[in-house]
N, C-alpha and C. Protein backbone atom coordinates (compact mmCIF):
# COMPACT_ATOMS: atom_id res chain seq x y z
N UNK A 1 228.42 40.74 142.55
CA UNK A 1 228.26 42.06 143.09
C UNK A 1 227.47 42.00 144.39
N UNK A 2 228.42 43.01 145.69
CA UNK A 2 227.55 42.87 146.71
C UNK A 2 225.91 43.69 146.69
N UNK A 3 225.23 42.86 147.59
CA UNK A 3 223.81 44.00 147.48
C UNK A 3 224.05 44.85 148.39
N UNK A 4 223.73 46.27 149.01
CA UNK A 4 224.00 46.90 149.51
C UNK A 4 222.72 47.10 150.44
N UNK A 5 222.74 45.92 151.30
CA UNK A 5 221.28 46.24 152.30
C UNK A 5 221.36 47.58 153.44
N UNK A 6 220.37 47.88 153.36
CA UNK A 6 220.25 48.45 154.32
C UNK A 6 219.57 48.17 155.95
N UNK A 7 219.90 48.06 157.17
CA UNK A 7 219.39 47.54 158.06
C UNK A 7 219.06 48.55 158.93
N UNK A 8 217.99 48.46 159.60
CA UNK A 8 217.93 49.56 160.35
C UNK A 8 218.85 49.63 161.41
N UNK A 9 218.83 50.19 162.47
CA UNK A 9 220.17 50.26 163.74
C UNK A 9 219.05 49.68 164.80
N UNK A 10 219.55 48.76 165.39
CA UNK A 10 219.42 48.38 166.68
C UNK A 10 219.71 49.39 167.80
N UNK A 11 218.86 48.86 168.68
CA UNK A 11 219.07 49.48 169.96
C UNK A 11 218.37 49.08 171.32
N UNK A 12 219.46 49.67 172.28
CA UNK A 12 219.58 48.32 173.98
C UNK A 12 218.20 48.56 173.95
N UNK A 13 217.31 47.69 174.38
CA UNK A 13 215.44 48.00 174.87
C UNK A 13 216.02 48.60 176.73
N UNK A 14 217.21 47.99 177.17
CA UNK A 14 217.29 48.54 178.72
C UNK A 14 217.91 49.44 178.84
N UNK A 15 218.47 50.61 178.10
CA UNK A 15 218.98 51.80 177.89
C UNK A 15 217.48 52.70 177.54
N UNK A 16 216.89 52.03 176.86
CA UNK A 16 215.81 52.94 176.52
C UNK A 16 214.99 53.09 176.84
N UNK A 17 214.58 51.87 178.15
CA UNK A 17 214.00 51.49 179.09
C UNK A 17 214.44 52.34 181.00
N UNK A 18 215.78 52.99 180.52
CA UNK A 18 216.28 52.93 181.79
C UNK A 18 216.73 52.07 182.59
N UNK A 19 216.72 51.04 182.42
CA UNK A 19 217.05 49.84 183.70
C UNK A 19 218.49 50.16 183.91
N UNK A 20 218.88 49.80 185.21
CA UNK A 20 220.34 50.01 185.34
C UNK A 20 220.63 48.61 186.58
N UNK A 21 219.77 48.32 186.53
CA UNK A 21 220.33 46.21 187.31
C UNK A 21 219.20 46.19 186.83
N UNK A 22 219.68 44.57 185.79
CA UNK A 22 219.10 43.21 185.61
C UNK A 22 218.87 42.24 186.53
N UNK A 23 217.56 41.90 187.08
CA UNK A 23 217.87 41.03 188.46
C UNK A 23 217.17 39.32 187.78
N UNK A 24 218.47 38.30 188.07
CA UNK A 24 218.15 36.99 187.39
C UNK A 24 216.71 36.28 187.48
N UNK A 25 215.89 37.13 188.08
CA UNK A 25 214.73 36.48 189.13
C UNK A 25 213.72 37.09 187.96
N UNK A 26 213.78 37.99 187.63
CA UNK A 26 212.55 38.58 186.33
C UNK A 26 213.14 38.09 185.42
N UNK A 27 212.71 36.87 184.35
CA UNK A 27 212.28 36.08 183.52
C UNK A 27 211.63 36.39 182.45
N UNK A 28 210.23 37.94 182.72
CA UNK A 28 210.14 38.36 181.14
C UNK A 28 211.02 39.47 180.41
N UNK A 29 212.65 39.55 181.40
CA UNK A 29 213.14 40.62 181.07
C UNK A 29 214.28 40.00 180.17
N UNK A 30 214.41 38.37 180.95
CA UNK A 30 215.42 37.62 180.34
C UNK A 30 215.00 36.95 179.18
N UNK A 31 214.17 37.08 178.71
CA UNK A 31 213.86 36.18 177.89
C UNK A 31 213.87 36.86 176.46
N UNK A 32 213.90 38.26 177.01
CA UNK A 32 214.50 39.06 175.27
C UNK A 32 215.75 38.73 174.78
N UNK A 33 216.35 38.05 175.76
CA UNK A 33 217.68 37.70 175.22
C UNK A 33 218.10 36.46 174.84
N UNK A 34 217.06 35.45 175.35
CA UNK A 34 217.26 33.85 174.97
C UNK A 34 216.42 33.50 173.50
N UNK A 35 217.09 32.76 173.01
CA UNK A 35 216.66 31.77 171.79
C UNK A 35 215.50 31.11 172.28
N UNK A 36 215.08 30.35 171.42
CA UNK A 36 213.75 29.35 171.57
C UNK A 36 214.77 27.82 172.47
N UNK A 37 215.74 27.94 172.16
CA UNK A 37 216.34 26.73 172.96
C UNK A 37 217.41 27.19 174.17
N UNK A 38 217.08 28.04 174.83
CA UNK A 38 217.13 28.91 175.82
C UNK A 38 219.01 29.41 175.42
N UNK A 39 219.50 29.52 174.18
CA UNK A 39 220.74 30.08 174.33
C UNK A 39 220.52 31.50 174.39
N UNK A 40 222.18 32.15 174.92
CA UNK A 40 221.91 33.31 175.14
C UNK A 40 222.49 33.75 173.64
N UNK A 41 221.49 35.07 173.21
CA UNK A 41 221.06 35.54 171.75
C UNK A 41 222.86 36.79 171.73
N UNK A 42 223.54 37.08 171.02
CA UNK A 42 224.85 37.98 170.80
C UNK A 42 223.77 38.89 170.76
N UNK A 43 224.99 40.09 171.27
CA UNK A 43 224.88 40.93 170.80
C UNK A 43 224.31 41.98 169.90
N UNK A 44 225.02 41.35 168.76
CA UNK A 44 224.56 41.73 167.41
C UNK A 44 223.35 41.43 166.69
N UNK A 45 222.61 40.56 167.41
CA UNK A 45 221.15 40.09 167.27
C UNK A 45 220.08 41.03 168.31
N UNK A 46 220.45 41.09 169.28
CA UNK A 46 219.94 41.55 169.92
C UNK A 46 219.67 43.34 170.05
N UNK A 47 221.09 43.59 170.08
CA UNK A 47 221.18 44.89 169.80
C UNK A 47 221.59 46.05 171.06
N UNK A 48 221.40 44.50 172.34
CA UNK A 48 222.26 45.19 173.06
C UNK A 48 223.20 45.95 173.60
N UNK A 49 223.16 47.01 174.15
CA UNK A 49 224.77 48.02 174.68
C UNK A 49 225.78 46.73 175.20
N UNK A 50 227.27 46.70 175.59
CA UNK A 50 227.96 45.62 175.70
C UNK A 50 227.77 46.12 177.20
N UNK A 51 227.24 47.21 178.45
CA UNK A 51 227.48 46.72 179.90
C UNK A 51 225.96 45.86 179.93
N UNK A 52 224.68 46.60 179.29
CA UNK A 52 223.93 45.63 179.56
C UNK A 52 224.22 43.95 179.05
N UNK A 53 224.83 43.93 178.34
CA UNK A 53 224.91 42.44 177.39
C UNK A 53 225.95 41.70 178.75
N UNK A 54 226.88 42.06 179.43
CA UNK A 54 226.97 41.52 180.52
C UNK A 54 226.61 41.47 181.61
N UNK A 55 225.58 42.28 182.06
CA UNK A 55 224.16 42.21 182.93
C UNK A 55 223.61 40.92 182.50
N UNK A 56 222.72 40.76 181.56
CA UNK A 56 222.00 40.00 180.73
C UNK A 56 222.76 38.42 181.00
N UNK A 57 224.19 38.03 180.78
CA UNK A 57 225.02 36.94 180.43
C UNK A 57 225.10 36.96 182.15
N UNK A 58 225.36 37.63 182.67
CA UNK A 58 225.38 37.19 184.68
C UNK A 58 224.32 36.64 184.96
N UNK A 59 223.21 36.85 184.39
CA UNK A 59 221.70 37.13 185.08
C UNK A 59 221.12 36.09 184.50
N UNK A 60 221.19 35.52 183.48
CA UNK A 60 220.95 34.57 182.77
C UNK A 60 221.81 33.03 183.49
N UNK A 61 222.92 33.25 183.61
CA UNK A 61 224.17 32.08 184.27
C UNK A 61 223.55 32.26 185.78
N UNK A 62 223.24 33.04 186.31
CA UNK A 62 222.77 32.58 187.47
C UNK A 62 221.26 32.38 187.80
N UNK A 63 220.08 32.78 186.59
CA UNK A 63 218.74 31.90 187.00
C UNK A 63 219.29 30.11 185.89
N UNK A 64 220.27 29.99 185.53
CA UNK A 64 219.93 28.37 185.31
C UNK A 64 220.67 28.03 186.60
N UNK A 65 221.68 28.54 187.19
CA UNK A 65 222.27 27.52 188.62
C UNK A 65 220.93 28.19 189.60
N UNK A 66 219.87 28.66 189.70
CA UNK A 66 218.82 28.53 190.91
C UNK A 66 217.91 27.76 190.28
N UNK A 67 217.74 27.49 188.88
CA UNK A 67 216.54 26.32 187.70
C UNK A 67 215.76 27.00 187.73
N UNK A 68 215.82 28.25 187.42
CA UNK A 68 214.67 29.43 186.72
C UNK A 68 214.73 29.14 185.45
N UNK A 69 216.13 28.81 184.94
CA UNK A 69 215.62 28.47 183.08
C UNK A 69 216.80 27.18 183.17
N UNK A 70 216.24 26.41 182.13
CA UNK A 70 216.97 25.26 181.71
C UNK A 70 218.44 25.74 181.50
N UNK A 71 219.44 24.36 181.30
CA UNK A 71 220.46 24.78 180.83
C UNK A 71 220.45 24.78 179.32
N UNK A 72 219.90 23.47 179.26
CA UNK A 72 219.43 22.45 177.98
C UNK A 72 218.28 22.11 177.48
N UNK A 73 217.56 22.20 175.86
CA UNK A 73 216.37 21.97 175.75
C UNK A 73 216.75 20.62 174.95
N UNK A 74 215.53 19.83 175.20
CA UNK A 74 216.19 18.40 173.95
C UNK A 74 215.94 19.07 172.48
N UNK A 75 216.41 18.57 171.85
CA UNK A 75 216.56 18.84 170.26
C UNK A 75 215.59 18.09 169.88
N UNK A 76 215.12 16.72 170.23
CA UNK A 76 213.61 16.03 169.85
C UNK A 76 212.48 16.84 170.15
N UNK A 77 212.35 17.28 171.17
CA UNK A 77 211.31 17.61 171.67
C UNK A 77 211.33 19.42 171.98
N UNK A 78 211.46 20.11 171.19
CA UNK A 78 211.69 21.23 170.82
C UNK A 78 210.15 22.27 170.77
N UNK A 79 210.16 22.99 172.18
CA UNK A 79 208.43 23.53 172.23
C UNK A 79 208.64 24.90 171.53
N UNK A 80 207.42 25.14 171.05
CA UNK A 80 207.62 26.67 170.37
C UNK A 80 207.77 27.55 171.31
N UNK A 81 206.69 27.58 172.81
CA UNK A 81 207.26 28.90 173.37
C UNK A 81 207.76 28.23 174.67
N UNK A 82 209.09 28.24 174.85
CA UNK A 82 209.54 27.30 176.18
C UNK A 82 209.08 28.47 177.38
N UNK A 83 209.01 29.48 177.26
CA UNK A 83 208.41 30.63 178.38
C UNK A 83 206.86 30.01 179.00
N UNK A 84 206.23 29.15 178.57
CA UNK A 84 204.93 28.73 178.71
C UNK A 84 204.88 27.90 179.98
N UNK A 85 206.23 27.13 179.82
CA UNK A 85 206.31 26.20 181.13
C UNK A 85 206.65 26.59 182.21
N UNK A 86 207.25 27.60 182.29
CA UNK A 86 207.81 28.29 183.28
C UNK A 86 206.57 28.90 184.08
N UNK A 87 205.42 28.81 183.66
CA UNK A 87 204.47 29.88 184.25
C UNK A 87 203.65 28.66 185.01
């Protein structure tokens, strides 16, 4: 028998925030959207609207081609907050 969870509803933080451009260069805006091994987090985790979620996926693909964020973290050497180095 399924359990019947209940989840609360997500929702965009940049809709509710107002933002209307993501610019690749602000880093604590991108980083609501990256994993601990800098992937970019769906959607459905996040809770993103789908125009911001491709704001977010542009903005993200273009601070790793300027090396604002890694492409790749090693899997050995795995830091808890990779945002730390960046500063």
């Amino acid at each position: 028998m399924a359990d019947n969870k209940k989840f609360k509803k997500r929702y965009c933080k940049y809709c509710e925030a107002k933002i209307d451009h993501i610019d690749y260069k602000d880093l604590s805006l991108l980083k609501l959207s990256l994993s601990e091994r800098f992937k970019i987090m769906p959607r459905r985790l996040t809770g993103n609207c789908k125009n911001h979620q491709e704001m977010v996926t542009v903005a993200i693909k273009r601070a790793r081609h300027t090396a604002l964020i890694p492409y790749i973290v090693d899997r050995k050497n795995v830091v808890e907050n990779p945002f730390e180095i960046l500063k």
